[in-house]
PDB file of N, CA and C in Angstrom:
ATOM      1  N   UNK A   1     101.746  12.239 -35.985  1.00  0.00           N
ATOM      2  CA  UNK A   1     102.372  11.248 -35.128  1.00  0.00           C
ATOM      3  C   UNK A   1     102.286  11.688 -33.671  1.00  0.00           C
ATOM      4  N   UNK A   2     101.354  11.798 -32.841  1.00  0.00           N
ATOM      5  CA  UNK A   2     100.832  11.832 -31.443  1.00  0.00           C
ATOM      6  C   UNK A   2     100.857  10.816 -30.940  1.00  0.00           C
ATOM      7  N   UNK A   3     101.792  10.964 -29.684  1.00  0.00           N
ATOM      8  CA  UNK A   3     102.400   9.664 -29.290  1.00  0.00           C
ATOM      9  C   UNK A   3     101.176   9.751 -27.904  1.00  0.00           C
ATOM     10  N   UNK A   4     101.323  10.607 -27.773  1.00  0.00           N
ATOM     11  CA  UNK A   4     100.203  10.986 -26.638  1.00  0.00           C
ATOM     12  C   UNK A   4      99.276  11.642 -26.925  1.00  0.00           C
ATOM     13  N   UNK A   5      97.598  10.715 -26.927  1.00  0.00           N
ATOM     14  CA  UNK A   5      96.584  10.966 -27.105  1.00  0.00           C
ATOM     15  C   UNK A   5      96.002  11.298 -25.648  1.00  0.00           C
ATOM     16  N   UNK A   6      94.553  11.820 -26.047  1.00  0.00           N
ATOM     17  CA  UNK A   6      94.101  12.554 -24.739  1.00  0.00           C
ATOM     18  C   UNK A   6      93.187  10.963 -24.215  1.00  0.00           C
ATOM     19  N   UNK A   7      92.864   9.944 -24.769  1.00  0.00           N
ATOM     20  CA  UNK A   7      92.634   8.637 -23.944  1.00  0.00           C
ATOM     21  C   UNK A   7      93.883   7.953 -23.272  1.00  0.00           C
ATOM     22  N   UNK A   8      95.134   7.984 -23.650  1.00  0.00           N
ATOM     23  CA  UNK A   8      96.462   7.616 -23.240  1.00  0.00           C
ATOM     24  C   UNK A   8      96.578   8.483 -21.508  1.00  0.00           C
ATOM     25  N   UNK A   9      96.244   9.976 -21.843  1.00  0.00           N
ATOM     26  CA  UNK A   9      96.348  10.780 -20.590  1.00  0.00           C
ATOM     27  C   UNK A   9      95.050  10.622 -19.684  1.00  0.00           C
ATOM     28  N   UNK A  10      94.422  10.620 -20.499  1.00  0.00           N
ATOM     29  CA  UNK A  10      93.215   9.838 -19.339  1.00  0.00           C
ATOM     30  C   UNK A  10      93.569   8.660 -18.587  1.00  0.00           C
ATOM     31  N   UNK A  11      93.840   7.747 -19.078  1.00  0.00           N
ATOM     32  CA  UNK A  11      94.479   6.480 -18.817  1.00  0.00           C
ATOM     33  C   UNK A  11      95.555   6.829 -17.672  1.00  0.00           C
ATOM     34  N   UNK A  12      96.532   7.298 -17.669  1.00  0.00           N
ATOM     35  CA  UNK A  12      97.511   7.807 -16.725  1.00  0.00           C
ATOM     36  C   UNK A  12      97.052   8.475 -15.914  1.00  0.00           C
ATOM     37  N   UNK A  13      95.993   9.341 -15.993  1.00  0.00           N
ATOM     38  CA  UNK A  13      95.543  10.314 -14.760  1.00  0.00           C
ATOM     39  C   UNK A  13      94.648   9.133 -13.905  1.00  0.00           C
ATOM     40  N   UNK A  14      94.011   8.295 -14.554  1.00  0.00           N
ATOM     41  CA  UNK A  14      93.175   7.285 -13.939  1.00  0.00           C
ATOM     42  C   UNK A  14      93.559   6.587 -13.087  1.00  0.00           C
ATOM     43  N   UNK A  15      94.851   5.559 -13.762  1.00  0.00           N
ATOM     44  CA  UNK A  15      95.934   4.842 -12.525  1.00  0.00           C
ATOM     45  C   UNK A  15      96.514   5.662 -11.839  1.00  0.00           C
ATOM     46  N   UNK A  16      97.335   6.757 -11.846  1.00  0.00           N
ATOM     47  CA  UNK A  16      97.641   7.518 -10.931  1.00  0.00           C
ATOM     48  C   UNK A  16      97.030   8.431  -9.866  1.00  0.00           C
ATOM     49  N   UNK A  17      96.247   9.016 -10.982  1.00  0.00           N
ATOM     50  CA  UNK A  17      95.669  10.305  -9.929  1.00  0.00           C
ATOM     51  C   UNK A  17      94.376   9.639  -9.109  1.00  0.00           C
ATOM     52  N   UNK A  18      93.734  10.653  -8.793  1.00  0.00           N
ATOM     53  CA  UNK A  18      92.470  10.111  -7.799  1.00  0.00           C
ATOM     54  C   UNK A  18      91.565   9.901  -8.357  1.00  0.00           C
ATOM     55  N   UNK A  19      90.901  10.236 -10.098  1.00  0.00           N
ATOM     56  CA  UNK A  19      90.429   9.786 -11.381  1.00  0.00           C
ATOM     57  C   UNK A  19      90.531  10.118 -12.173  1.00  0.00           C
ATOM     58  N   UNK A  20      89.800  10.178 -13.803  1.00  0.00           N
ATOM     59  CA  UNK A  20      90.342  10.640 -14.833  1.00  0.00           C
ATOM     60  C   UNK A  20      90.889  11.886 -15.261  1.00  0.00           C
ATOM     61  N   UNK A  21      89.871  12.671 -14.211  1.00  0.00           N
ATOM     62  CA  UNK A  21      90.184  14.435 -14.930  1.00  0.00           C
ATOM     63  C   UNK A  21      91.659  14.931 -13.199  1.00  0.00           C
ATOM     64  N   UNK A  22      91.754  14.087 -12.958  1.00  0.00           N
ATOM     65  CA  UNK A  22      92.490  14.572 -11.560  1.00  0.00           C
ATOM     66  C   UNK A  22      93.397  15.014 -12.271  1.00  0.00           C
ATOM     67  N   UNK A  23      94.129  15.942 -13.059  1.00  0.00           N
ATOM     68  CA  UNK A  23      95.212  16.255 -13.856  1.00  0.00           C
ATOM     69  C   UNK A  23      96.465  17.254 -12.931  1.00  0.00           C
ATOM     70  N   UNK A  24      96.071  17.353 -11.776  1.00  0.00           N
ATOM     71  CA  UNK A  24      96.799  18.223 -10.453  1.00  0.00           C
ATOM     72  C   UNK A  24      97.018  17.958  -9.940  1.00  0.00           C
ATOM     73  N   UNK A  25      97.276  16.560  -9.359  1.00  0.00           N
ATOM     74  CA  UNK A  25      98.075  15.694  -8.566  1.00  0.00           C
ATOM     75  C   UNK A  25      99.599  15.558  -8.857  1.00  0.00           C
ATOM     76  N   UNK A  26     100.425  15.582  -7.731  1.00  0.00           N
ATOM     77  CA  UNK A  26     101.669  15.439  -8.282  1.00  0.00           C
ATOM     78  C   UNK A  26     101.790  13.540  -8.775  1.00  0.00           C
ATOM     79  N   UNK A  27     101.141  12.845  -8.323  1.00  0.00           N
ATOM     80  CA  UNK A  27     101.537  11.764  -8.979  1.00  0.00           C
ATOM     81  C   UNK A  27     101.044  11.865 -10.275  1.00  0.00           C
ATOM     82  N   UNK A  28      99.971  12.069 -10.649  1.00  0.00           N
ATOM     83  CA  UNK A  28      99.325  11.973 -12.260  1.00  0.00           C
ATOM     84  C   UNK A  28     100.017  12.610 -13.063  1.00  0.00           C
ATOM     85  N   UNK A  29     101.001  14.232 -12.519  1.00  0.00           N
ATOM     86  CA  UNK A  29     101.924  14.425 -13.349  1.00  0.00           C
ATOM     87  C   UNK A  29     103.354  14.144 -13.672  1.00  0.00           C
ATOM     88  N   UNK A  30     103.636  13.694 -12.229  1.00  0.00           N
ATOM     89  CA  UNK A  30     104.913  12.656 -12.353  1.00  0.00           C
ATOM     90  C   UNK A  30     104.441  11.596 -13.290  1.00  0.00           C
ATOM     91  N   UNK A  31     103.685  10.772 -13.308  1.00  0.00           N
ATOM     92  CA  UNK A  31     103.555   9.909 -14.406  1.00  0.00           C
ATOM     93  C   UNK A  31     103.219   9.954 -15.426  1.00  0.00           C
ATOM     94  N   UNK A  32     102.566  11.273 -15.947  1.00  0.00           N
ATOM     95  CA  UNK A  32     102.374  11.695 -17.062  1.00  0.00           C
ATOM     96  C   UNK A  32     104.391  11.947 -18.061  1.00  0.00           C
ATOM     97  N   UNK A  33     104.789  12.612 -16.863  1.00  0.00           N
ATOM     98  CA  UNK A  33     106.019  13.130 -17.279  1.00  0.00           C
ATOM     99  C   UNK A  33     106.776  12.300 -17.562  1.00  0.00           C
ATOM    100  N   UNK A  34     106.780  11.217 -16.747  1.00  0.00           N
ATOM    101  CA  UNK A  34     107.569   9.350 -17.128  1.00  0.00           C
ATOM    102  C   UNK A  34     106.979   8.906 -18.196  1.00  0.00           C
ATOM    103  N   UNK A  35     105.721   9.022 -18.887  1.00  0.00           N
ATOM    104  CA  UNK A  35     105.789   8.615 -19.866  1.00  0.00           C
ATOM    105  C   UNK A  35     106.280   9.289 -20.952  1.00  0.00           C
ATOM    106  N   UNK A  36     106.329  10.730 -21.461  1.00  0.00           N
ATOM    107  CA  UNK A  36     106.774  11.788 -22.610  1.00  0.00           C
ATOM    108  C   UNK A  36     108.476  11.657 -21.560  1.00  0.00           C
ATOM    109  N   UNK A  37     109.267  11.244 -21.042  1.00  0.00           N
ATOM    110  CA  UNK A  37     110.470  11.037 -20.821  1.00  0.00           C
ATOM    111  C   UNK A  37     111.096  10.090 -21.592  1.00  0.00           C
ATOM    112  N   UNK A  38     110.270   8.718 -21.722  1.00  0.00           N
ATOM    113  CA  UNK A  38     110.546   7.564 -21.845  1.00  0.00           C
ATOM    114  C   UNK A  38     109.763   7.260 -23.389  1.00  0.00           C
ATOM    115  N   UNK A  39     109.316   8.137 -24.166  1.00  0.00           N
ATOM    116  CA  UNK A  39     109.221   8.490 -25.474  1.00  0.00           C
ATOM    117  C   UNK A  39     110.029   9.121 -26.248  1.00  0.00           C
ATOM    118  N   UNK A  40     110.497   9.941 -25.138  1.00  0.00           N
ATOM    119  CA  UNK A  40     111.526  10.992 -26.014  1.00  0.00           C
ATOM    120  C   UNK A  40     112.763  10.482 -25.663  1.00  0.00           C
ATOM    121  N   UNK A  41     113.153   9.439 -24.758  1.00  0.00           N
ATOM    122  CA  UNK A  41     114.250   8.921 -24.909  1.00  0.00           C
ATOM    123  C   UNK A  41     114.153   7.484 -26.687  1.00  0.00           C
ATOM    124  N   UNK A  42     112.994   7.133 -26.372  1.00  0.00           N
ATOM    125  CA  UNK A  42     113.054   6.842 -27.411  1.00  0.00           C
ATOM    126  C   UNK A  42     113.517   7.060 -28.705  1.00  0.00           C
ATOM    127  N   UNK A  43     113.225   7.914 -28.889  1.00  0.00           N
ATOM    128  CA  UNK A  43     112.973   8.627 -30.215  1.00  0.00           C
ATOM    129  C   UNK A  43     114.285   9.546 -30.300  1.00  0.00           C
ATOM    130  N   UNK A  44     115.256   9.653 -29.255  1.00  0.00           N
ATOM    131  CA  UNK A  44     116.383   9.934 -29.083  1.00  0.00           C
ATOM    132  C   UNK A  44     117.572   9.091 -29.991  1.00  0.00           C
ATOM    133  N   UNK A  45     117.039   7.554 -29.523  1.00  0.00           N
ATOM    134  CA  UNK A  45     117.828   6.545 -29.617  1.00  0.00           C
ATOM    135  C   UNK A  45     118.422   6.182 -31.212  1.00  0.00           C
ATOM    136  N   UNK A  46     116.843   6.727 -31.938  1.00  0.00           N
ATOM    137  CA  UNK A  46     116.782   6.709 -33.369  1.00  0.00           C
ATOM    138  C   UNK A  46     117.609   8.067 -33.748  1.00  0.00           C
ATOM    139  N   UNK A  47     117.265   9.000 -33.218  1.00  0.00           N
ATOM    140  CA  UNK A  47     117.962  10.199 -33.799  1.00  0.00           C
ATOM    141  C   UNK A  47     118.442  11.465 -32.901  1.00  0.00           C
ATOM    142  N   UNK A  48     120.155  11.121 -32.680  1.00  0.00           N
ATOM    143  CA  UNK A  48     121.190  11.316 -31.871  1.00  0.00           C
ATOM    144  C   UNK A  48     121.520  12.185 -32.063  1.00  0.00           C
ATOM    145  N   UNK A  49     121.111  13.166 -33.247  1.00  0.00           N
ATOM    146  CA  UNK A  49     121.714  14.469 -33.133  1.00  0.00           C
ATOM    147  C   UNK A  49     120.829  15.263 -33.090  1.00  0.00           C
ATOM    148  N   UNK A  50     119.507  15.082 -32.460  1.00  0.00           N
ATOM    149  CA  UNK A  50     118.167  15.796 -32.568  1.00  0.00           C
ATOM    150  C   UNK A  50     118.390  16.451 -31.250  1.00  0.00           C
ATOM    151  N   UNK A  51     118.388  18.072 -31.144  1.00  0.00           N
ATOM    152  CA  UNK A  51     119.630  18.377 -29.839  1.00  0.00           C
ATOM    153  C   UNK A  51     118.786  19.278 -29.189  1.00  0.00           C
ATOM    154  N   UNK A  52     117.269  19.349 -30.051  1.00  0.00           N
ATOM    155  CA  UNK A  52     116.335  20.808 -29.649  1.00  0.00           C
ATOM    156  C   UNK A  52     115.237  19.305 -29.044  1.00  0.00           C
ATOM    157  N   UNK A  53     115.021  18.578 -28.751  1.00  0.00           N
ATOM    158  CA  UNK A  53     114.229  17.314 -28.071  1.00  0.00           C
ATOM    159  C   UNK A  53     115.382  16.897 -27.376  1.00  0.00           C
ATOM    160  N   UNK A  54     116.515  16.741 -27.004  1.00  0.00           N
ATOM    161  CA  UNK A  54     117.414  16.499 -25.940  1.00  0.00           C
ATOM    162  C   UNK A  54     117.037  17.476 -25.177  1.00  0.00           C
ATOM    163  N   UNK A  55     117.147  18.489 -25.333  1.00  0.00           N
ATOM    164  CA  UNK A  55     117.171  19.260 -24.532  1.00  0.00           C
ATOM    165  C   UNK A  55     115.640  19.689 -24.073  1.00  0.00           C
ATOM    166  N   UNK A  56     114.345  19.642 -24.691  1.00  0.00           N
ATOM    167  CA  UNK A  56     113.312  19.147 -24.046  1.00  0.00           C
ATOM    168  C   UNK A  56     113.051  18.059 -23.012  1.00  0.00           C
ATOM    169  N   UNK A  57     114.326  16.771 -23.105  1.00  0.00           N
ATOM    170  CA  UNK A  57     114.020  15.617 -22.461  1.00  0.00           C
ATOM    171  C   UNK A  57     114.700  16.077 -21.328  1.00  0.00           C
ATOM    172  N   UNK A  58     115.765  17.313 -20.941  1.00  0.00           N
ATOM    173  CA  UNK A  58     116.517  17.072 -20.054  1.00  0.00           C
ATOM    174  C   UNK A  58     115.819  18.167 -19.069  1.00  0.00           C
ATOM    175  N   UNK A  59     114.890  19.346 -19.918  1.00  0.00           N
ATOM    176  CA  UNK A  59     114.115  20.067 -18.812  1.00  0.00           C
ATOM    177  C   UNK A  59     112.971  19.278 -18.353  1.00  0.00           C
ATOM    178  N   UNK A  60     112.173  18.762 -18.778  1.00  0.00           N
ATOM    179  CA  UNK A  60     111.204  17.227 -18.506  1.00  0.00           C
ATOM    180  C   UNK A  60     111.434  16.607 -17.379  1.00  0.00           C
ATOM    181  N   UNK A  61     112.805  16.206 -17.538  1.00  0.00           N
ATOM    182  CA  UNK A  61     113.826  15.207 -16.520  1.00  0.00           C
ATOM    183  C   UNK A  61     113.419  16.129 -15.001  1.00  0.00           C
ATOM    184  N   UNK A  62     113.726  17.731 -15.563  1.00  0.00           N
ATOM    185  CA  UNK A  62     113.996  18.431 -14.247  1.00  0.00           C
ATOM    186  C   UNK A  62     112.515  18.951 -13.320  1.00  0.00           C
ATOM    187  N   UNK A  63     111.447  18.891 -14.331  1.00  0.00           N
ATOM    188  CA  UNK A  63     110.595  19.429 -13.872  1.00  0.00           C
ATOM    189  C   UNK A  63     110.056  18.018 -13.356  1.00  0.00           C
ATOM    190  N   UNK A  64     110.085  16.517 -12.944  1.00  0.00           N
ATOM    191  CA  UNK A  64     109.665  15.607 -12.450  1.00  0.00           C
ATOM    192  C   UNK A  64     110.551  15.552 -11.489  1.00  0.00           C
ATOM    193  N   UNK A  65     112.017  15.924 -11.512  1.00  0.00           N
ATOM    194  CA  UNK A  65     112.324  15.833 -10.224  1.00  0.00           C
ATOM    195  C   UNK A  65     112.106  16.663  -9.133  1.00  0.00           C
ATOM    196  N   UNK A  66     111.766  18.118  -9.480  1.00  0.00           N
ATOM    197  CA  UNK A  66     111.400  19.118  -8.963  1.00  0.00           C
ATOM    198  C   UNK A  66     109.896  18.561  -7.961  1.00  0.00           C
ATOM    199  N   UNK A  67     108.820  18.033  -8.904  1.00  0.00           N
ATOM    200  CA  UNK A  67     107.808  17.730  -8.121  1.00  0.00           C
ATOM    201  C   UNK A  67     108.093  16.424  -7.278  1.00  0.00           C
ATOM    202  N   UNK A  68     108.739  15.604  -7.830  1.00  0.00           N
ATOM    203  CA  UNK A  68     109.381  14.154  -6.784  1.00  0.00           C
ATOM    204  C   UNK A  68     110.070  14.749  -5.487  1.00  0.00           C
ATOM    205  N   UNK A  69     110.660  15.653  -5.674  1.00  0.00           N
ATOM    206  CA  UNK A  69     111.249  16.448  -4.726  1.00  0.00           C
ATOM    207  C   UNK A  69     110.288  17.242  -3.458  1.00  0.00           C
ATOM    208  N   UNK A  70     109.423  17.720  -4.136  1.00  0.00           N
ATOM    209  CA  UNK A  70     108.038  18.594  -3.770  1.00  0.00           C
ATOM    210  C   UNK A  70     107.107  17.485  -2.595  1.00  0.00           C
ATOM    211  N   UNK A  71     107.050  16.593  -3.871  1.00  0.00           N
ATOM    212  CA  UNK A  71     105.882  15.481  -2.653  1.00  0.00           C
ATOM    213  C   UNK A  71     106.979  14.663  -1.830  1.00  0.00           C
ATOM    214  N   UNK A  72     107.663  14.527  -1.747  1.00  0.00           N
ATOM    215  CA  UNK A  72     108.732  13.997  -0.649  1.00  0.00           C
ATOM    216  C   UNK A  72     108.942  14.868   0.302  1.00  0.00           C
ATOM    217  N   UNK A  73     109.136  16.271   0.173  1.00  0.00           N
ATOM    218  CA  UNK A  73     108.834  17.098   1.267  1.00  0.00           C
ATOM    219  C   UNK A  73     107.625  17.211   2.123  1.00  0.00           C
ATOM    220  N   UNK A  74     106.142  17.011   1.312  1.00  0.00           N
ATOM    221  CA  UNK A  74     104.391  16.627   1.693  1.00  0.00           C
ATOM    222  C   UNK A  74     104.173  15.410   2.303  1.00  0.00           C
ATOM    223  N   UNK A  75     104.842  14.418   1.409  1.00  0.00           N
ATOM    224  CA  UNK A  75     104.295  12.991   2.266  1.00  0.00           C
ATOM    225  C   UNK A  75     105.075  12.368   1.689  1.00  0.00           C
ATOM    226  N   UNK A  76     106.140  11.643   2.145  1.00  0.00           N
ATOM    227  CA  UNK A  76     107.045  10.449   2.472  1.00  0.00           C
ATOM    228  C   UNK A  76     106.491   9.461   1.277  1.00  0.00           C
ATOM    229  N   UNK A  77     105.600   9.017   2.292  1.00  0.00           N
ATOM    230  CA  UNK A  77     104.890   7.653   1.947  1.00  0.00           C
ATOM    231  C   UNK A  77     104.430   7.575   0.243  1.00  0.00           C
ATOM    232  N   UNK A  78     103.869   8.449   0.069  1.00  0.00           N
ATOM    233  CA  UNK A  78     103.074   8.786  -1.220  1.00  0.00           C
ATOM    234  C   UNK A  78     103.922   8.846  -2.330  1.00  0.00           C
ATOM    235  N   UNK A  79     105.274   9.640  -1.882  1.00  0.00           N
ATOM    236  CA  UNK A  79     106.356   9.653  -2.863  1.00  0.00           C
ATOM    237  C   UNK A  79     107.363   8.324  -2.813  1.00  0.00           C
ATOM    238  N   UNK A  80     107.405   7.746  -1.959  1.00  0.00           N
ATOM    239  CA  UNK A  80     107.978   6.440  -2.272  1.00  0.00           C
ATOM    240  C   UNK A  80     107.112   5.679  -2.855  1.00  0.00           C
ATOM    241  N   UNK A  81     105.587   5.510  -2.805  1.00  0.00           N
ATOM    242  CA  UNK A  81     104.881   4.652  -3.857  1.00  0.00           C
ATOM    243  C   UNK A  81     104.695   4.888  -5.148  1.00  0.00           C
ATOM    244  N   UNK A  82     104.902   6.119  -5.488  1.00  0.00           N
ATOM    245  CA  UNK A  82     105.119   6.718  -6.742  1.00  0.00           C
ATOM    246  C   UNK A  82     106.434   6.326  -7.336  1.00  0.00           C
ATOM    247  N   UNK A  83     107.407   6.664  -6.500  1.00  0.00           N
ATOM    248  CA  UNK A  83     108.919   5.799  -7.213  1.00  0.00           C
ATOM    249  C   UNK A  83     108.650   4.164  -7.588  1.00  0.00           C
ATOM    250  N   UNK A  84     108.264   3.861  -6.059  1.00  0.00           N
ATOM    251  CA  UNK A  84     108.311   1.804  -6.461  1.00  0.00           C
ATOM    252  C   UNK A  84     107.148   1.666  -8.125  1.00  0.00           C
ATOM    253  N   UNK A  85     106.267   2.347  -7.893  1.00  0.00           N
ATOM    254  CA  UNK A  85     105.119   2.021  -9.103  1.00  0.00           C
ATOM    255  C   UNK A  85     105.434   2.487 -10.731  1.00  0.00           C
ATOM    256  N   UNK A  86     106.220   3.427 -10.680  1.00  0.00           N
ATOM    257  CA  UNK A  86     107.048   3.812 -11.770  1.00  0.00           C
ATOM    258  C   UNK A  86     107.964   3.371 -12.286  1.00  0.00           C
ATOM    259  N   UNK A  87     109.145   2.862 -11.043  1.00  0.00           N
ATOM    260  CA  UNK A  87     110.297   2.268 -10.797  1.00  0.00           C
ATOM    261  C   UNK A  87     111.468   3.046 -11.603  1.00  0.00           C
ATOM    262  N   UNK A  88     111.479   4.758 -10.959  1.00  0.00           N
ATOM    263  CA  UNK A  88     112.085   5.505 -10.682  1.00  0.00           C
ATOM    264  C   UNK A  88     113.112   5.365 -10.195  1.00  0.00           C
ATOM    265  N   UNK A  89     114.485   6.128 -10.415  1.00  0.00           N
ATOM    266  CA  UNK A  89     115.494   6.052  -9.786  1.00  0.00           C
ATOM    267  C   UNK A  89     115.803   7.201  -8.894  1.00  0.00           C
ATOM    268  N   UNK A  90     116.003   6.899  -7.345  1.00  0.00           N
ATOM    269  CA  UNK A  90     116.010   7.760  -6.603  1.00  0.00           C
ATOM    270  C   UNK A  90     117.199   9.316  -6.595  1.00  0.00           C
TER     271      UNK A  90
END
């Protein structure tokens, strides 16, 4: 059950990053990370006492804000289009 295939991450590095293999961009991994966030909240929803993937979702959480944090210090601009296109909460 691979929720994330390596055409799925291609796919995300493609719209985000600068092309497919761009995998070092902070946007391609901010959006990589919004998507395995927003899976594992999923899969949360079904099973509430699963406390070793909570707690994967909540270091996840931290390491996207860390880089949201990162490119907002680099470029303004870049990190607010990354929030609006995600539709991130500031």
């Amino acid at each position: 059950m691979s929720y994330l295939t390596a055409e799925k991450k291609q796919e995300i590095f493609g719209k985000y990053g600068k092309s497919n293999t761009d995998t070092g961009s902070p946007e391609a991994q901010i959006a990589l990370f919004s998507y395995r966030i927003s899976s594992l909240t999923e899969h949360l929803k079904i099973n509430a006492k699963d406390y070793s993937t909570e707690r994967a979702l909540v270091m996840l959480v931290g390491k996207r804000r860390r880089l949201l944090d990162y490119l907002k210090s680099k470029d303004i601009e870049r990190y607010r289009s990354i929030i609006k296109e995600l539709g991130i909460r500031k």
